[in-house]
C-alpha atoms as a PDB file:
ATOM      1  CA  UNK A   1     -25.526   2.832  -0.441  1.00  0.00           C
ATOM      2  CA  UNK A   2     -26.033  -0.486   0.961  1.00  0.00           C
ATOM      3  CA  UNK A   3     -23.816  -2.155  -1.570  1.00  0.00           C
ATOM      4  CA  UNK A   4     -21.223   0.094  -1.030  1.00  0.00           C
ATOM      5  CA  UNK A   5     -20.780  -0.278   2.979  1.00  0.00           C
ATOM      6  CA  UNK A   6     -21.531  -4.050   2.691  1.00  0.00           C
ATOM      7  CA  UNK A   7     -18.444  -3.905   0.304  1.00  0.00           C
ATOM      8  CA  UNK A   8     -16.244  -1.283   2.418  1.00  0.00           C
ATOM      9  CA  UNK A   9     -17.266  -4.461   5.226  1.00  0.00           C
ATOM     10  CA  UNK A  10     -15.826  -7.514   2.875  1.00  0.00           C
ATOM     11  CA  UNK A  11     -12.756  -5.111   2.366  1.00  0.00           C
ATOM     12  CA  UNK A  12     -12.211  -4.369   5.561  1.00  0.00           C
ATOM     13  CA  UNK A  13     -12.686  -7.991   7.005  1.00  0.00           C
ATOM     14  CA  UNK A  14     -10.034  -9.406   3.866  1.00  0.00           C
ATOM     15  CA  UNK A  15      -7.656  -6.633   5.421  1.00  0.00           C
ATOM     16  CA  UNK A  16      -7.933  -8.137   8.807  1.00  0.00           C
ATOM     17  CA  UNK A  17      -7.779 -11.420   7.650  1.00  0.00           C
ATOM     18  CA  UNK A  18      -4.505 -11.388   5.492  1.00  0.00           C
ATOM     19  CA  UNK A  19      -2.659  -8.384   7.226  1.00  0.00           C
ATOM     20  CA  UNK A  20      -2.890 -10.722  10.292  1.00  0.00           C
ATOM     21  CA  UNK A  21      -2.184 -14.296   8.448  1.00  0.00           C
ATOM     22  CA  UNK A  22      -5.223 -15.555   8.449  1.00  0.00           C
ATOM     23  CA  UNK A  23      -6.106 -18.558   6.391  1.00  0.00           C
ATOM     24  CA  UNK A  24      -6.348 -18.237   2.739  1.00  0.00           C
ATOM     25  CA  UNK A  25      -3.280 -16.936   1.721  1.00  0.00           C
ATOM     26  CA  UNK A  26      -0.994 -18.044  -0.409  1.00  0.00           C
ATOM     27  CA  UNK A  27       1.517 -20.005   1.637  1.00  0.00           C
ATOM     28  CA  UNK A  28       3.527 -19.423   5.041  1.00  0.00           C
ATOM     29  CA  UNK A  29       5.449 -16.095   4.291  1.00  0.00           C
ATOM     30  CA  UNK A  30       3.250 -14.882   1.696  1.00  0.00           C
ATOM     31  CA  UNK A  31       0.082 -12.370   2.225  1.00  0.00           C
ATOM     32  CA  UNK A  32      -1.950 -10.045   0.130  1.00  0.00           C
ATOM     33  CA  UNK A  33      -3.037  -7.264   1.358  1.00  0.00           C
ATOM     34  CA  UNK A  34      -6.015  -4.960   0.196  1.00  0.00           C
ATOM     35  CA  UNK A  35      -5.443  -1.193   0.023  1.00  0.00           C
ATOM     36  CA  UNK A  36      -8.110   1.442  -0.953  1.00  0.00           C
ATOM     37  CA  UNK A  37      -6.874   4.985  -1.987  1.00  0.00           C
ATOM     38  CA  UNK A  38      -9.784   6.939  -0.997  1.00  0.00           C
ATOM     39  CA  UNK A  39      -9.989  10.608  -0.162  1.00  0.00           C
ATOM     40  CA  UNK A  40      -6.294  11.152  -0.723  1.00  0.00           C
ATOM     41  CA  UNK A  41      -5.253   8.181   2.134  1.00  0.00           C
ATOM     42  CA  UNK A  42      -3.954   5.083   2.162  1.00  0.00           C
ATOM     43  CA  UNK A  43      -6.933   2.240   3.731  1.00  0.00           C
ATOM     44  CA  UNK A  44      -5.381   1.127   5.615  1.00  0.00           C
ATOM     45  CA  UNK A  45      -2.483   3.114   6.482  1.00  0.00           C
ATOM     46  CA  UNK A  46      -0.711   1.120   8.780  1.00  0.00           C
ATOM     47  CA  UNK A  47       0.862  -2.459   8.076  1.00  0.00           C
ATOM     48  CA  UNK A  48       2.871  -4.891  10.270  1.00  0.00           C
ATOM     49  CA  UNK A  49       4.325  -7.721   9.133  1.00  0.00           C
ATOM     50  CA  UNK A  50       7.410 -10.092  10.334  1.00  0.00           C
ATOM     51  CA  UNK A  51      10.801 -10.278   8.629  1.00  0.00           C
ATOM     52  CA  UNK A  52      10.907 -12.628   5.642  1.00  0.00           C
ATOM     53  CA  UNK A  53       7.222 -12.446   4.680  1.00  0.00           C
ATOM     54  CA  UNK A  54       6.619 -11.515   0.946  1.00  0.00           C
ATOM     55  CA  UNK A  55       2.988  -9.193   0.596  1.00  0.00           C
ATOM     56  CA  UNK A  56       1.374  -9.342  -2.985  1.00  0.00           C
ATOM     57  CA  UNK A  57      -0.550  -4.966  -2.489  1.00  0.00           C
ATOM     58  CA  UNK A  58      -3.279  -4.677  -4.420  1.00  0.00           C
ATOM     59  CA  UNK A  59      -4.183  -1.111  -4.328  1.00  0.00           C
ATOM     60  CA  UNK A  60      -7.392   0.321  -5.690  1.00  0.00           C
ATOM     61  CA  UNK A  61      -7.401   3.657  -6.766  1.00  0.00           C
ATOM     62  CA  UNK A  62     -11.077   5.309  -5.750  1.00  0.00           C
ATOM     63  CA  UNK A  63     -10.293   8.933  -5.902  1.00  0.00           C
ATOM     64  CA  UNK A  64     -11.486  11.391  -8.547  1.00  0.00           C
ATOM     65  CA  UNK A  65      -7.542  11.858  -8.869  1.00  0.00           C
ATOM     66  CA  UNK A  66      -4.150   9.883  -9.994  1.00  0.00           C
ATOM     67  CA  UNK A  67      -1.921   8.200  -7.238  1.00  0.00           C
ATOM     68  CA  UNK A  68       1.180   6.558  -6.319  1.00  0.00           C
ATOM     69  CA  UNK A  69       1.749   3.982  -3.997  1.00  0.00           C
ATOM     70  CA  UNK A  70       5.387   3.745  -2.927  1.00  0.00           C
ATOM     71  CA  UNK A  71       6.923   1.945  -0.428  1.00  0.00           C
ATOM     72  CA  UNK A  72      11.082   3.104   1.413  1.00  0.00           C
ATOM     73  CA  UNK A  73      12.256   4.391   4.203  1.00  0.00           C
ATOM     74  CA  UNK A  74      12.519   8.157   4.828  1.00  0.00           C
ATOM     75  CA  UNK A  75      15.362   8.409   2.522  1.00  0.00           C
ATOM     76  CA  UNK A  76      13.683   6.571  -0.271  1.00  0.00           C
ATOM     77  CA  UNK A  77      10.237   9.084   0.769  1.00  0.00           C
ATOM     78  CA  UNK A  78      12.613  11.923  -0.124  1.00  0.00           C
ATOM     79  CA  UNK A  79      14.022  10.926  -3.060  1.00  0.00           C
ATOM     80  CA  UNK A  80      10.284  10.527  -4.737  1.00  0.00           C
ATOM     81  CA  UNK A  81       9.587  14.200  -3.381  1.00  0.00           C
ATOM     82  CA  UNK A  82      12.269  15.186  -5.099  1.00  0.00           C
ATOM     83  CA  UNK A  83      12.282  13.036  -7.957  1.00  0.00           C
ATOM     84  CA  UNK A  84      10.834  13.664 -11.547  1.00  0.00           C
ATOM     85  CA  UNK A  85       9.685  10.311 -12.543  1.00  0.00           C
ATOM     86  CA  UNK A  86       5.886  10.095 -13.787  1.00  0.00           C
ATOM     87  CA  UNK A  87       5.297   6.848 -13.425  1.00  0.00           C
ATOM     88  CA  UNK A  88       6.164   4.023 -11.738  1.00  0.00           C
ATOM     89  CA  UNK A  89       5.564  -0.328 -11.529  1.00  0.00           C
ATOM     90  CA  UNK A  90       8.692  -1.474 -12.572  1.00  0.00           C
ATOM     91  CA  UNK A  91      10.465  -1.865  -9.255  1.00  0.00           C
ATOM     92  CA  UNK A  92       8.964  -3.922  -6.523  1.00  0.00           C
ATOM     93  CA  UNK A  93       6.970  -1.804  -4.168  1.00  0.00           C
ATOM     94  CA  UNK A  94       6.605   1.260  -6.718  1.00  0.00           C
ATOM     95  CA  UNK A  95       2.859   1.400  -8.578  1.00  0.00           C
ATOM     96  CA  UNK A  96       1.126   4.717 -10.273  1.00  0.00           C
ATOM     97  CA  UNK A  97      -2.364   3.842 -10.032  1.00  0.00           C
ATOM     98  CA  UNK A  98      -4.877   5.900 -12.238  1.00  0.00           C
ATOM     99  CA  UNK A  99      -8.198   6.914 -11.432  1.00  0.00           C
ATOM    100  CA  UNK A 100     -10.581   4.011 -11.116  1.00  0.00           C
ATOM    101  CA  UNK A 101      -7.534   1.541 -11.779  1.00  0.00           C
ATOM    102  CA  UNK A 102      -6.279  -1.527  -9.551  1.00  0.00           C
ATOM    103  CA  UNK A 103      -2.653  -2.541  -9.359  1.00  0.00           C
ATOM    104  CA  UNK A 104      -0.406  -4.870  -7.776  1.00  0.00           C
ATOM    105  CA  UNK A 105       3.350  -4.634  -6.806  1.00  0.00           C
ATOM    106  CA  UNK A 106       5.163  -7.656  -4.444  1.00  0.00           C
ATOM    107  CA  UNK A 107       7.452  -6.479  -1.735  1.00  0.00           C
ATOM    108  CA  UNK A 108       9.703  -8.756   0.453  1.00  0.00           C
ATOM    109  CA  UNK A 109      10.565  -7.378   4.155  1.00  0.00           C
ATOM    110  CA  UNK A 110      13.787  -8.891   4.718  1.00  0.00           C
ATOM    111  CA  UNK A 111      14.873  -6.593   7.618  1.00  0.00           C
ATOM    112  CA  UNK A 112      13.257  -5.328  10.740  1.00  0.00           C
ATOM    113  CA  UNK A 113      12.337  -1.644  10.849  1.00  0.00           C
ATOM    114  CA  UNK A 114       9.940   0.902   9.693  1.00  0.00           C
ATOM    115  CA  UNK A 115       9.161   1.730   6.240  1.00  0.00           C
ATOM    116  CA  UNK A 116       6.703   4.267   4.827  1.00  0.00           C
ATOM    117  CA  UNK A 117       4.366   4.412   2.368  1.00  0.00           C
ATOM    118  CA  UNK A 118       4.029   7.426  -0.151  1.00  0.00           C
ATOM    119  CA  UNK A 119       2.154   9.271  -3.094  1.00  0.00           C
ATOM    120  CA  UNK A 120       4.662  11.930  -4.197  1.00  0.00           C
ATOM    121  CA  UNK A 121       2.427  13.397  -6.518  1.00  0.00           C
ATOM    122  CA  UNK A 122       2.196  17.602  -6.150  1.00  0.00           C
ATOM    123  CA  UNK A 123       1.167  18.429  -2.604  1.00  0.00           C
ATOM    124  CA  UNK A 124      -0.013  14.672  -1.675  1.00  0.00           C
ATOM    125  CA  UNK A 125       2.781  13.603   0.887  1.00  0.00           C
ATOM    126  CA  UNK A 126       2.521  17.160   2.550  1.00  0.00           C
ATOM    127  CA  UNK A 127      -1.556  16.747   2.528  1.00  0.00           C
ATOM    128  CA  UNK A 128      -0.888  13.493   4.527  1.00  0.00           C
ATOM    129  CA  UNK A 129      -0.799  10.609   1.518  1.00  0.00           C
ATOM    130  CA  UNK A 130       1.678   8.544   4.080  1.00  0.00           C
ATOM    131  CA  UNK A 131       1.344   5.247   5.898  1.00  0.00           C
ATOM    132  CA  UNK A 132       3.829   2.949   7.454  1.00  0.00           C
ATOM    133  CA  UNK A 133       4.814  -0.670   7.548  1.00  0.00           C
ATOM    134  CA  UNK A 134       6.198  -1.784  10.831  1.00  0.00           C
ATOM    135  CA  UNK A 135       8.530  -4.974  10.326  1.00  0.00           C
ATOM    136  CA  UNK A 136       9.324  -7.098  12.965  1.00  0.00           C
ATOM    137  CA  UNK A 137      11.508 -10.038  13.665  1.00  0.00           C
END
């Protein structure tokens, strides 16, 4: 138990660290980012980052269950609600991530705004599988 909240601790403090620019990180522009999928969310949910700056995700998949991670507007949200495809990785900002797996996907915010992030998978965007990226100029 110990090694698991001195972990959730390390994870939480690399969030902080590289969601905010800290030192370490790859170059000016250029973050990574640490997600958990845990109990069918997104940790951390919420992301802000300034125009221009390119974020390596890596998103670890801890649930008992399959997951997406995918990144658009509402539009884009909608589409992947709607949409049949089973799995995804090709396209920047699109990863399936299987139980107990880690993937990355690189995403470049080139214009202020708000995106989302969503798992489309049955009934996950309805249970509340959503987060959001706030860009900023």
């Amino acid at each position: 138990m110990i090694r698991r909240a001195t972990r959730a601790l390390l994870v939480a403090m690399t969030i902080a660290v590289t969601a905010c620019g800290g030192s370490g990180g790859p170059g000016a522009g250029e973050r990574e980012v640490h997600v958990e999928l845990r109990d069918s969310r997104f940790v951390p949910d919420r992301f802000q980052f300034e125009v221009g700056t390119t974020v390596t995700f890596v998103v670890e998949n801890t649930d008992p269950i399959d997951h997406e991670f995918l990144i658009g507007d509402e539009a884009v949200q909608q589409v992947h609600e709607e949409g049949t495809e089973a799995h995804h990785g090709a396209k920047s900002g699109e990863l399936s991530i299987p139980i107990g797996e880690t993937r990355t996907t690189t995403y470049t915010f080139d214009e202020p705004g708000l995106l989302l992030i969503g798992c489309h998978l049955p009934s996950h965007y309805d249970f509340g599988m959503r987060g959001e990226i706030i860009i900023t100029e």
